[in-house]
Protein backbone atom coordinates (compact mmCIF):
# COMPACT_ATOMS: atom_id res chain seq x y z
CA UNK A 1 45.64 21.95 97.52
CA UNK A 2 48.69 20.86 99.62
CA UNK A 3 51.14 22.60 101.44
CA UNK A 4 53.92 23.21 99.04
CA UNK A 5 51.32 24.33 96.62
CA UNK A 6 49.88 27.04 98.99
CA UNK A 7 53.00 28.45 99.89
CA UNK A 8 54.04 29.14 96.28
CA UNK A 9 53.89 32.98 95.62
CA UNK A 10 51.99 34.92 93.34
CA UNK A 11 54.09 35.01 89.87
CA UNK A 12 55.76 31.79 90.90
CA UNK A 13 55.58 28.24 90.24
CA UNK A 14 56.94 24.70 92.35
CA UNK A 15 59.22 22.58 90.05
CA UNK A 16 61.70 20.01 90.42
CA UNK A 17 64.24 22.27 91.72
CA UNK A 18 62.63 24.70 93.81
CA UNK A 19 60.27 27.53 93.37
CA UNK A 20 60.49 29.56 90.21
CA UNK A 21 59.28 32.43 88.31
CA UNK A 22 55.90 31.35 86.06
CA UNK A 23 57.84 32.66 83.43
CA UNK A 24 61.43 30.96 83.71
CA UNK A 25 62.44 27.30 82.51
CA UNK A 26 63.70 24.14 84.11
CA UNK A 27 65.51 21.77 81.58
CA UNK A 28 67.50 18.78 82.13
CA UNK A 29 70.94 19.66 80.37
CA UNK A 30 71.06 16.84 78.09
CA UNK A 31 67.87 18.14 76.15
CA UNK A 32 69.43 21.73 75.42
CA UNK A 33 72.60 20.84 74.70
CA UNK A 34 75.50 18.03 74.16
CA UNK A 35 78.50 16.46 75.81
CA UNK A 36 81.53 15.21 74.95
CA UNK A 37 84.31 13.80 76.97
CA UNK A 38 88.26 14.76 76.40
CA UNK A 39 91.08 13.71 74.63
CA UNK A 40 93.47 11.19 76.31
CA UNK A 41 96.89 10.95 75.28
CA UNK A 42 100.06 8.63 75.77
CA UNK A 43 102.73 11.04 77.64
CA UNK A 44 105.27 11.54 74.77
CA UNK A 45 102.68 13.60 73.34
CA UNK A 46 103.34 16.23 76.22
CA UNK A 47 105.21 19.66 76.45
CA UNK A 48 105.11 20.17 72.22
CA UNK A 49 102.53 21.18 69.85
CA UNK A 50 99.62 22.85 70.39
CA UNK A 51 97.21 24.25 73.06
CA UNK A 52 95.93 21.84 75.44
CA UNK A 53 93.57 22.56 78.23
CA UNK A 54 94.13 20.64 81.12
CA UNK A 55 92.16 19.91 84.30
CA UNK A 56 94.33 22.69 86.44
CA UNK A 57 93.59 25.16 83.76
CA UNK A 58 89.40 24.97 84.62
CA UNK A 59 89.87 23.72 88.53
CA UNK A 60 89.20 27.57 90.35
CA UNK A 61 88.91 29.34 87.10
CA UNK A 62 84.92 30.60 85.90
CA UNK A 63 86.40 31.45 82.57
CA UNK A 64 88.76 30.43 79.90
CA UNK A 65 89.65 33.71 77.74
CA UNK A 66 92.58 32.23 75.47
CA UNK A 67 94.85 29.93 75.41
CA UNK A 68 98.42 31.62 75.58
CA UNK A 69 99.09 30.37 78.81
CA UNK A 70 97.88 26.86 78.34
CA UNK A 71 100.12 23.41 77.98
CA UNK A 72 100.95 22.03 74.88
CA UNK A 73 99.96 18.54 73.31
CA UNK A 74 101.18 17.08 69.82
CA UNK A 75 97.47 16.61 68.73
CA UNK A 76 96.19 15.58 64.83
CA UNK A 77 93.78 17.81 62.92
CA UNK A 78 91.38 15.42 63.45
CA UNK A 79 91.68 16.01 67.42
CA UNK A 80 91.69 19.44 66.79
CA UNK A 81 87.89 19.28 65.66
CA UNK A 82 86.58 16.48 67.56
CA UNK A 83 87.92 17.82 70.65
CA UNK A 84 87.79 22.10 70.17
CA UNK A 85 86.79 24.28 72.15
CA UNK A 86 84.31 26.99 71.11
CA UNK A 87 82.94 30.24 72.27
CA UNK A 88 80.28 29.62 75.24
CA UNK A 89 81.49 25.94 75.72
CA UNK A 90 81.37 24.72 79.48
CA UNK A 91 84.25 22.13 80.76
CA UNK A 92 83.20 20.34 83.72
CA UNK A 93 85.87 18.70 85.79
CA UNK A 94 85.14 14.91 85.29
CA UNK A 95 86.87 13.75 88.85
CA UNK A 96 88.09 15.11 91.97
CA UNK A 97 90.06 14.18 95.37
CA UNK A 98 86.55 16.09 97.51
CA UNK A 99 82.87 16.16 96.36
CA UNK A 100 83.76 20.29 96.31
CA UNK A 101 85.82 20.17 93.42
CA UNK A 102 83.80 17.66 91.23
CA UNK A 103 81.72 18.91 88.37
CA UNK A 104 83.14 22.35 88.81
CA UNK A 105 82.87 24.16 85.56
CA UNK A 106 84.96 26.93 83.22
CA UNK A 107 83.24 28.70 80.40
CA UNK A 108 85.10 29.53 77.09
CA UNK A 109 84.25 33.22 76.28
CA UNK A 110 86.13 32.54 72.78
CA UNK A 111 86.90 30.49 70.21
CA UNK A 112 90.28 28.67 71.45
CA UNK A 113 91.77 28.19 68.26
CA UNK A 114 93.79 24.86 67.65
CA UNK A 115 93.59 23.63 71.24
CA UNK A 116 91.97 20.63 72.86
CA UNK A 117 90.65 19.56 76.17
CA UNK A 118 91.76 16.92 78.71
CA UNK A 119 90.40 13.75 79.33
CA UNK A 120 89.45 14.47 82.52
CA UNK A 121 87.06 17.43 81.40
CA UNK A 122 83.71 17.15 79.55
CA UNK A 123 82.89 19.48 77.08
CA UNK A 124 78.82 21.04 77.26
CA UNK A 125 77.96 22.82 74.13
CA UNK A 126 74.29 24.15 74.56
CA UNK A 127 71.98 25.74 72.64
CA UNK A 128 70.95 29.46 72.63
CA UNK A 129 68.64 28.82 75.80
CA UNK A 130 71.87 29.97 77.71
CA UNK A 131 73.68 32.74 77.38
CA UNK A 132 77.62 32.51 77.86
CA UNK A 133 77.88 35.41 80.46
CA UNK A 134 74.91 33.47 82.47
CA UNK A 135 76.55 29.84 81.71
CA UNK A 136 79.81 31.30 84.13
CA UNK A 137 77.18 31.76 87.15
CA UNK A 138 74.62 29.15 86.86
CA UNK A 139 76.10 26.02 87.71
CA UNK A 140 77.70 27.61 90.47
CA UNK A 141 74.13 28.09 91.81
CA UNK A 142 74.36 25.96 95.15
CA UNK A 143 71.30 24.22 94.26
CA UNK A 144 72.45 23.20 91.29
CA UNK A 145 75.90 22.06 92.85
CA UNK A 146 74.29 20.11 95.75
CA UNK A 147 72.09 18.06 92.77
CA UNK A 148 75.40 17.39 91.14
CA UNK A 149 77.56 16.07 93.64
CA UNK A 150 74.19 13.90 94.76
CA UNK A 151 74.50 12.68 91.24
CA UNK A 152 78.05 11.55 91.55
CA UNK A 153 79.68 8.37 92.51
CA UNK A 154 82.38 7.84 94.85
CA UNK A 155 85.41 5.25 94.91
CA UNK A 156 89.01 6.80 95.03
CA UNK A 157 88.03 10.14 93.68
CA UNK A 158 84.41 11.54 93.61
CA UNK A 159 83.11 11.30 89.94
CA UNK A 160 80.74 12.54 87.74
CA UNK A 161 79.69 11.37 84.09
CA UNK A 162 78.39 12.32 80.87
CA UNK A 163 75.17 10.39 81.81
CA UNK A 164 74.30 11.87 85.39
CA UNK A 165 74.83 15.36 83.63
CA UNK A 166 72.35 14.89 81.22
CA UNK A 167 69.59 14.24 83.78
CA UNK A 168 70.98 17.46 85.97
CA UNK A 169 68.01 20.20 86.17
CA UNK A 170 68.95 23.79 85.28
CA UNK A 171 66.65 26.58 86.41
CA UNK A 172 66.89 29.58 83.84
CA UNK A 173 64.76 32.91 82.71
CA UNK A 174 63.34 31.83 79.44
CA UNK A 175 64.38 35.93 78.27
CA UNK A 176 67.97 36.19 77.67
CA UNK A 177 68.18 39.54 78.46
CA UNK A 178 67.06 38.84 82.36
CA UNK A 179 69.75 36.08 82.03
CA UNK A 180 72.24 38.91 81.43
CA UNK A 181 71.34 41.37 84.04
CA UNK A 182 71.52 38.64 86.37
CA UNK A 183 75.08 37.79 84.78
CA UNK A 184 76.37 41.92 84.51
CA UNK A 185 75.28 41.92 88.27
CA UNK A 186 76.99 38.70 89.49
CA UNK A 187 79.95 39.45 87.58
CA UNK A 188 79.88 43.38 89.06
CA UNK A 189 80.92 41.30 92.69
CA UNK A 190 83.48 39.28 90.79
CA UNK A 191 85.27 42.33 89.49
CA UNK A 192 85.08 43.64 93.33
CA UNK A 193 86.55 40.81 94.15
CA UNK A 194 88.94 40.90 91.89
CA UNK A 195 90.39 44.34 92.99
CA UNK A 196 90.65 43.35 96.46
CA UNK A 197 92.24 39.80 95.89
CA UNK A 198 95.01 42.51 93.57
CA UNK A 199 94.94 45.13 96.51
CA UNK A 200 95.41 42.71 99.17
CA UNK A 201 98.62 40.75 97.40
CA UNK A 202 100.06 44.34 96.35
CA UNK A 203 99.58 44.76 100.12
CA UNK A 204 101.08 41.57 101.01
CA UNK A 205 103.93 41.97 99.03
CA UNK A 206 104.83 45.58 100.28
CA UNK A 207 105.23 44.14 103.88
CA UNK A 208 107.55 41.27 102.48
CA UNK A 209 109.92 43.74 101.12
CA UNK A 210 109.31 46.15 104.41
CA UNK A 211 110.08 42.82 106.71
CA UNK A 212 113.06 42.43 104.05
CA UNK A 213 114.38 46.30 104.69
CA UNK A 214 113.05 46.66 108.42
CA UNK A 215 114.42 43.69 109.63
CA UNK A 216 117.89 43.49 108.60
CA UNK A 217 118.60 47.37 109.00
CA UNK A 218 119.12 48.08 105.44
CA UNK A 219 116.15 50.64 106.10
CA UNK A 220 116.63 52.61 109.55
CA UNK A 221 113.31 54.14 110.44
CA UNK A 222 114.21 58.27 111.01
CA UNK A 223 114.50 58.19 114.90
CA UNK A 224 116.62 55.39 115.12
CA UNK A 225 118.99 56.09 112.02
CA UNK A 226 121.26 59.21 113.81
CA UNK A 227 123.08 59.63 116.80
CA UNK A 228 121.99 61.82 119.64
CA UNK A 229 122.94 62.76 123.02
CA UNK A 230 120.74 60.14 124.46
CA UNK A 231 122.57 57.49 122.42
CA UNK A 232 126.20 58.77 123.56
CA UNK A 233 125.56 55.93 125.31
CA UNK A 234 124.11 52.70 123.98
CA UNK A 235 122.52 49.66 125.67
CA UNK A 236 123.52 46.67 124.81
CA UNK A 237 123.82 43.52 126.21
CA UNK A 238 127.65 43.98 127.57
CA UNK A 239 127.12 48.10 128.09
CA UNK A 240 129.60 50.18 126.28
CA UNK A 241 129.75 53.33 125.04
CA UNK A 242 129.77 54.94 121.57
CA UNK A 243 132.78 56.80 120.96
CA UNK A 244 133.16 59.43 118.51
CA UNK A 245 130.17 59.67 117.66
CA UNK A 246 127.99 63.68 117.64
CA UNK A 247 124.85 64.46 117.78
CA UNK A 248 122.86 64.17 114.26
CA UNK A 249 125.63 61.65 112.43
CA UNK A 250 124.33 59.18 110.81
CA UNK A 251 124.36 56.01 112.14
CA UNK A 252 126.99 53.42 110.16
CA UNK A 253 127.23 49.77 109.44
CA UNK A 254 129.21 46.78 110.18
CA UNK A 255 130.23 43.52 109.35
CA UNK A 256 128.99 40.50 110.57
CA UNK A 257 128.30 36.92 109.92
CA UNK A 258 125.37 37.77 108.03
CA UNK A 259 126.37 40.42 106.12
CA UNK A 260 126.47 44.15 106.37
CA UNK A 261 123.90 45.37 109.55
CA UNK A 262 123.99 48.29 111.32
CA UNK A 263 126.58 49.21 113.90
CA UNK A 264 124.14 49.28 116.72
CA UNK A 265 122.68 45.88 116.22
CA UNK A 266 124.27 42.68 117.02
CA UNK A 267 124.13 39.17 115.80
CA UNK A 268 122.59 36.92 118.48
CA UNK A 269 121.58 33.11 118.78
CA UNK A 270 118.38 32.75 119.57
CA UNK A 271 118.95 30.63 122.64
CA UNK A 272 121.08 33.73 124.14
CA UNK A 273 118.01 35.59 124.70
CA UNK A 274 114.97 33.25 125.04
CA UNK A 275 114.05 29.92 126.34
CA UNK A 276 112.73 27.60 123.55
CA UNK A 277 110.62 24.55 125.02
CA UNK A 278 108.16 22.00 123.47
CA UNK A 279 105.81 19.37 124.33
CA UNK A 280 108.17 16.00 124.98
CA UNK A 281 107.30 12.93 123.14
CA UNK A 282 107.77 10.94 126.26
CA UNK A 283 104.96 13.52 127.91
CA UNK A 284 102.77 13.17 125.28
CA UNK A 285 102.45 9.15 125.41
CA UNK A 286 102.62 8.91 129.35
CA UNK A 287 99.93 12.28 129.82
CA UNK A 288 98.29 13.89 127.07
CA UNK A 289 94.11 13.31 126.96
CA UNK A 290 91.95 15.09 124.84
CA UNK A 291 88.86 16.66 126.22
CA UNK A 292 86.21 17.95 124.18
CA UNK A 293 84.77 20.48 127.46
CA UNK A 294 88.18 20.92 128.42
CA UNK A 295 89.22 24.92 129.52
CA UNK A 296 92.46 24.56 127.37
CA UNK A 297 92.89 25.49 123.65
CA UNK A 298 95.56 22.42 122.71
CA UNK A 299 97.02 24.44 119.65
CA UNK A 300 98.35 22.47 116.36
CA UNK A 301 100.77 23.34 113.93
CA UNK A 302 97.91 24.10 111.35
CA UNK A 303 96.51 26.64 114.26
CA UNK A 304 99.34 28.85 113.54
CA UNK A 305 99.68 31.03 110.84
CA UNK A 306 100.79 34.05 109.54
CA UNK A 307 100.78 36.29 113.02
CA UNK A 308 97.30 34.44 113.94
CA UNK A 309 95.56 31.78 115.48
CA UNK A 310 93.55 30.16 113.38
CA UNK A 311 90.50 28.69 115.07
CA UNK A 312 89.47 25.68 113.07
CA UNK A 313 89.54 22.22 114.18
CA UNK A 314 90.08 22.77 118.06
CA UNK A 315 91.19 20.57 120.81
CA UNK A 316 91.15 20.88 124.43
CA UNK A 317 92.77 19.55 127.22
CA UNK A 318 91.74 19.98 131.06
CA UNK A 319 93.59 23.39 132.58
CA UNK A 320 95.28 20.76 135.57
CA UNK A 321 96.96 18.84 132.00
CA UNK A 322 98.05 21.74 131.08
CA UNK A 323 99.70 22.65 134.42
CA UNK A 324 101.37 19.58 134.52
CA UNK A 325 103.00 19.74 131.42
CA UNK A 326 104.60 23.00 132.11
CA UNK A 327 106.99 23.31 129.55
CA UNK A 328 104.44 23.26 126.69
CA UNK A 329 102.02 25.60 128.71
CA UNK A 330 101.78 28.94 126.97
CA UNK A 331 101.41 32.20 128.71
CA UNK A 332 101.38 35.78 127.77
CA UNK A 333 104.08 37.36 125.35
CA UNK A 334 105.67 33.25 124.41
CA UNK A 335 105.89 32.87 120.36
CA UNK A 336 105.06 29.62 118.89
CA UNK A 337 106.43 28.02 116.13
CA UNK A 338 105.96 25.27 113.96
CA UNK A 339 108.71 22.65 113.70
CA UNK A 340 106.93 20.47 111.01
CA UNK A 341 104.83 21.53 107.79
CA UNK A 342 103.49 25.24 108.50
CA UNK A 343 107.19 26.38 108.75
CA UNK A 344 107.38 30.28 107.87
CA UNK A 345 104.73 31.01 110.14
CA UNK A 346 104.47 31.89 113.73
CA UNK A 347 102.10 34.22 116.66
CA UNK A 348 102.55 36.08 119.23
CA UNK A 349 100.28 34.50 122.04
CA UNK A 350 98.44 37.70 124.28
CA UNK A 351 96.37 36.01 126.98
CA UNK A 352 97.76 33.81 129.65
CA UNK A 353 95.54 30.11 131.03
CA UNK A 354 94.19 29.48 127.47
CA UNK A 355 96.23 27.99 125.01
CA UNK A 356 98.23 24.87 125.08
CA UNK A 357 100.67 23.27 122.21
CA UNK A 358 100.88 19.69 120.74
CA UNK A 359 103.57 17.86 119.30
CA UNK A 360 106.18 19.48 116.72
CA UNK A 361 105.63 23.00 117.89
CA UNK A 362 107.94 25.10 119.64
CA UNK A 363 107.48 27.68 122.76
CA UNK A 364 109.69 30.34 122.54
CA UNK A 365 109.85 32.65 125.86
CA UNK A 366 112.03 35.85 124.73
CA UNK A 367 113.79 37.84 127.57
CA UNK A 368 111.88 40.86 127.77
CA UNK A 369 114.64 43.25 128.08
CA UNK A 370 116.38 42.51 124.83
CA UNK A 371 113.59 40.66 122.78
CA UNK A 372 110.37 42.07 121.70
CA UNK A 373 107.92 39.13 121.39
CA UNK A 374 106.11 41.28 118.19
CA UNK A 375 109.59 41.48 116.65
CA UNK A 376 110.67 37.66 116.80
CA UNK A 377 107.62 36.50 115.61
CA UNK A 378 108.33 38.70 112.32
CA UNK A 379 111.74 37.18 112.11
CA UNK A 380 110.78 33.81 112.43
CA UNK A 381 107.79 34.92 109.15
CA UNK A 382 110.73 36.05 107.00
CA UNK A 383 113.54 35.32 104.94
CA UNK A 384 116.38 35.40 107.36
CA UNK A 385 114.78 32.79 109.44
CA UNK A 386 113.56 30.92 105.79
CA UNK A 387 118.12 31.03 105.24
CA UNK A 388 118.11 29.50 108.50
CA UNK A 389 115.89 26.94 108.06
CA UNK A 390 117.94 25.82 105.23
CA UNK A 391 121.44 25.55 107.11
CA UNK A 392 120.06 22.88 109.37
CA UNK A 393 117.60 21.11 107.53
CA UNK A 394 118.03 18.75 104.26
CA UNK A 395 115.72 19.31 101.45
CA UNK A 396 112.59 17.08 101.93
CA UNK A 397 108.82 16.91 100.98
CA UNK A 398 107.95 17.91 104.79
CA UNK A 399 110.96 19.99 106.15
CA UNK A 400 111.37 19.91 109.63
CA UNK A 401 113.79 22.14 112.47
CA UNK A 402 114.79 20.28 115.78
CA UNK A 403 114.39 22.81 119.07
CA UNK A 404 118.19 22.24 119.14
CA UNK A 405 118.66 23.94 115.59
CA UNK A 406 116.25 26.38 116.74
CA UNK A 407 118.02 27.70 119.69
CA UNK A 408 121.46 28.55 117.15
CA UNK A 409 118.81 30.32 115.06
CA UNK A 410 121.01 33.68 114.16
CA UNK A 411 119.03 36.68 114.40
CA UNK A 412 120.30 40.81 113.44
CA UNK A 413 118.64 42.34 116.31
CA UNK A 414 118.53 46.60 117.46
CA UNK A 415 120.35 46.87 121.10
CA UNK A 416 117.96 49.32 121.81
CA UNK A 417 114.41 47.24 122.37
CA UNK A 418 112.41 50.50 121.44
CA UNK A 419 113.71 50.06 118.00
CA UNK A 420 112.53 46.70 118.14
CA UNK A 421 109.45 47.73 119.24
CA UNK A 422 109.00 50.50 116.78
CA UNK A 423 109.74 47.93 113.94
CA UNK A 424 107.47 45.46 114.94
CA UNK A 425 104.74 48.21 115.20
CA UNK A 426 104.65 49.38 111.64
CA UNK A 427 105.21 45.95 110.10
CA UNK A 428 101.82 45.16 113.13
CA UNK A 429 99.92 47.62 111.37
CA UNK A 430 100.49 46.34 108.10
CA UNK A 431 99.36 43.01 109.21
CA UNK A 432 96.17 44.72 110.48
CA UNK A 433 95.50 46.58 107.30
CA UNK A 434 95.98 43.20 105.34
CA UNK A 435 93.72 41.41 107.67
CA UNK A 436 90.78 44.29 107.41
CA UNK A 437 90.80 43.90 103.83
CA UNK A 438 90.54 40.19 103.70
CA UNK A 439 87.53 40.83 106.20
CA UNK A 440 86.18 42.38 103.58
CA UNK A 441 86.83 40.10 101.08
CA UNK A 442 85.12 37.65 103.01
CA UNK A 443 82.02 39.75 103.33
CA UNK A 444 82.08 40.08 99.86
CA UNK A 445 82.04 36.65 99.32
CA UNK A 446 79.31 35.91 101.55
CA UNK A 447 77.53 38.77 99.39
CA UNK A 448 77.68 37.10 96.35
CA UNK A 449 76.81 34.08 97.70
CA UNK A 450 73.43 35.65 98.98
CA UNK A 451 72.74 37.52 95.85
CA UNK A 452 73.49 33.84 94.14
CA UNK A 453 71.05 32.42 95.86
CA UNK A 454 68.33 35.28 95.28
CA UNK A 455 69.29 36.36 91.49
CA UNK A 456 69.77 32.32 90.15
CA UNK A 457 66.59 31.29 91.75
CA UNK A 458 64.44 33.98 90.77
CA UNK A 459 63.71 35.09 94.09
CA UNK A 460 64.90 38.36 93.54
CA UNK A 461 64.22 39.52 90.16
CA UNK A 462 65.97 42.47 88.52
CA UNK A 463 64.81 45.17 85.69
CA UNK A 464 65.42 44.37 81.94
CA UNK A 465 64.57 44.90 79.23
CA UNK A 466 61.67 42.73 77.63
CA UNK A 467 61.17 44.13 74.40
């Protein structure tokens, strides 16, 4: 007896793909079911006609379930049945830019009347061995995707055929009602998911329109929006007094270059009340050296996003580098912000002697007695700094902002910093509600993943009924 053979459970069997129950099936696809590649077209038969299902439409999508928001294509009745689309019908993508995306399937779950498919799809039509609801899991399995993307070939795009998908191995319970408790349980976590994907954009989309309100003062928040005794008197960055004003009248507006703000805010360049710095090009080529054990964090503009630091694909310099080059150095409280690509986004840095930027990002130092760091870095996320953006820069592919358009960046600020403050603490808070539930999307991801793994393989097996 040899070793794979004695660690085979009781109830189980070894096959081609793993370790099964006795009483499930392996098949090669070909033998329970066809293929058929798509229709190709010339391009004046585009944009009129009928339904036409195109490589987007199945890319990131586990089901098709019509086909009113599809493209259109001026196809013959012919087409129409040689290339339709049924109920329980797989597309696979034929070819993509990464092994990930090759192979990666879409399952019809009805008859899409009149419409065709791509050429760069494949149809599968199998036979009843497969359920449709189990089709939308299995060949998401990551067994079954690691086989296929072994079984592709690679030259500009990665690339997978009609032939190399007949000779795939699908692991399956041979009774189809197993087959759909493992499908009503997968598809239980998709519907989770779901919901929070919908919570966390209905989320994301209340703190746009609070950044919108908050930010430009066309929403006071209630301690800030009257006058009092303490604000007979109001800081501001020539002092002056209010006059006129008694205690509990509402606070007014005024104009200003940017529209109607409030009467207690201002319109201030940037460069009035921060220092804006980046790493020189002449620095770079004389100085900068990569080192993989170095102490320094050597930030890039895809490290910055939305109010984080995202930690993927580090680089480090030496901490004596990074003292040299002082200007680019980052300490506590500095915002940094992209000056190529990621513009839109932009963090708040909170420890000193560990990060570092690279080329085409800019350090911006606020003056702590009339800038709150929080607050810029919201500013620079939304629309009014998107407007500004657009009066320096012409409209490219990659749009770009010089440190010199930067600094006459025109920002409607509070006088008073604690309104500042306050501001950039709710819209905070928001940011840490989003980020708790995308947490937890990402744990229930990695749930469904697991139960993938346990449910597609038989390892965990689940009550139904066998009558």
């Amino acid at each position: 007896m040899s070793v794979i053979e004695q660690v085979v459970p009781e109830g189980y069997k070894q096959t081609d793909v793993g370790i099964i129950p006795i009483d499930w099936k392996v098949s090669k696809l070909g033998n329970i079911g066809k293929f058929k590649n798509g229709i190709n077209k010339d391009a004046d038969s585009f944009g009129h006609g009928l339904p036409f299902i195109n490589l987007m439409d199945v890319f990131g999508k586990p089901h098709i379930s019509g086909n009113e928001n599809l493209g259109l294509i001026n196809s013959t009745e012919i087409e129409r049945k040689e290339y339709n689309v049924k109920k329980s019908d797989v597309l696979f993508i034929r070819s993509s830019v990464k092994p990930t995306g090759v192979g990666l399937t879409s399952v019809a779950l009805q008859d899409l009347r009149d419409s065709v498919y791509s050429g760069f799809l494949i149809r599968y039509r199998s036979n009843d061995d497969l359920t449709t609801d189990f089709k939308r899991h299995c060949f998401y399995d990551s067994g079954f995707r690691n086989r296929l993307i072994a079984a592709s070939t690679v030259s500009a795009n990665t690339n997978i055929n009609q032939d190399a998908l007949k000779e795939l191995q699908v692991a399956y319970p041979s009774n189809t009602e197993e087959q759909t408790a493992i499908a009503n349980a997968l598809s239980d976590v998709d519907a989770l998911l779901t919901e929070l994907e919908k919570l966390i954009a209905k989320k994301q989309a209340i703190k746009t329109a609070t950044m919108q309100q908050l930010l430009t003062g066309k929403t006071r928040l209630p301690q800030f929006a009257f006058y009092s005794k303490e604000s007979a008197e109001v800081a501001t960055y020539t002092e002056g007094a209010v006059e006129g004003k008694s205690q509990g009248q509402p606070k007014g507006t005024k104009p200003s270059e940017l529209g109607e703000i409030p009467e207690d805010w201002d319109v201030i360049l940037l460069n009035d009340i921060s220092v804006i710095s980046r790493l020189a090009g002449a620095e770079y080529t004389s100085f900068w050296k990569e080192e993989p054990t170095g102490e320094i964090i050597a930030l890039r503009g895809f490290n910055i996003g939305q109010n984080k630091i995202i930690n993927r694909e580090l680089t480090r310099i030496s901490n004596s580098l990074s003292m040299k080059l002082k200007r680019s150095r980052l300490t506590k409280g500095d915002v940094i912000y992209p000056c190529v690509g990621s513009i839109g986004n932009a963090a708040v840095i909170h420890d000193d002697k560990k990060y570092h930027i690279q080329q085409n990002i800019a350090r911006i130092t606020p003056s702590k007695s009339k800038l709150n760091s929080e607050f810029l870095c919201f500013y620079l996320m939304s629309e009014l700094a998107t407007k500004e953006v657009e009066r320096f820069t012409a409209t490219t592919s990659q749009p770009s902002v010089l440190v010199s358009s930067l600094r006459q960046y025109r920002l409607p600020i509070p006088k008073c910093i604690e309104e500042q403050t306050a501001i950039a603490t709710i819209l905070s808070d928001m940011d840490n509600e989003i980020q708790t539930l995308e947490q937890r999307l990402t744990k229930t991801r990695q749930i469904k993943q697991g139960m993938m793994q346990q449910l597609l393989t038989g390892r965990t097996r689940l009550p139904f009924n066998k009558e």
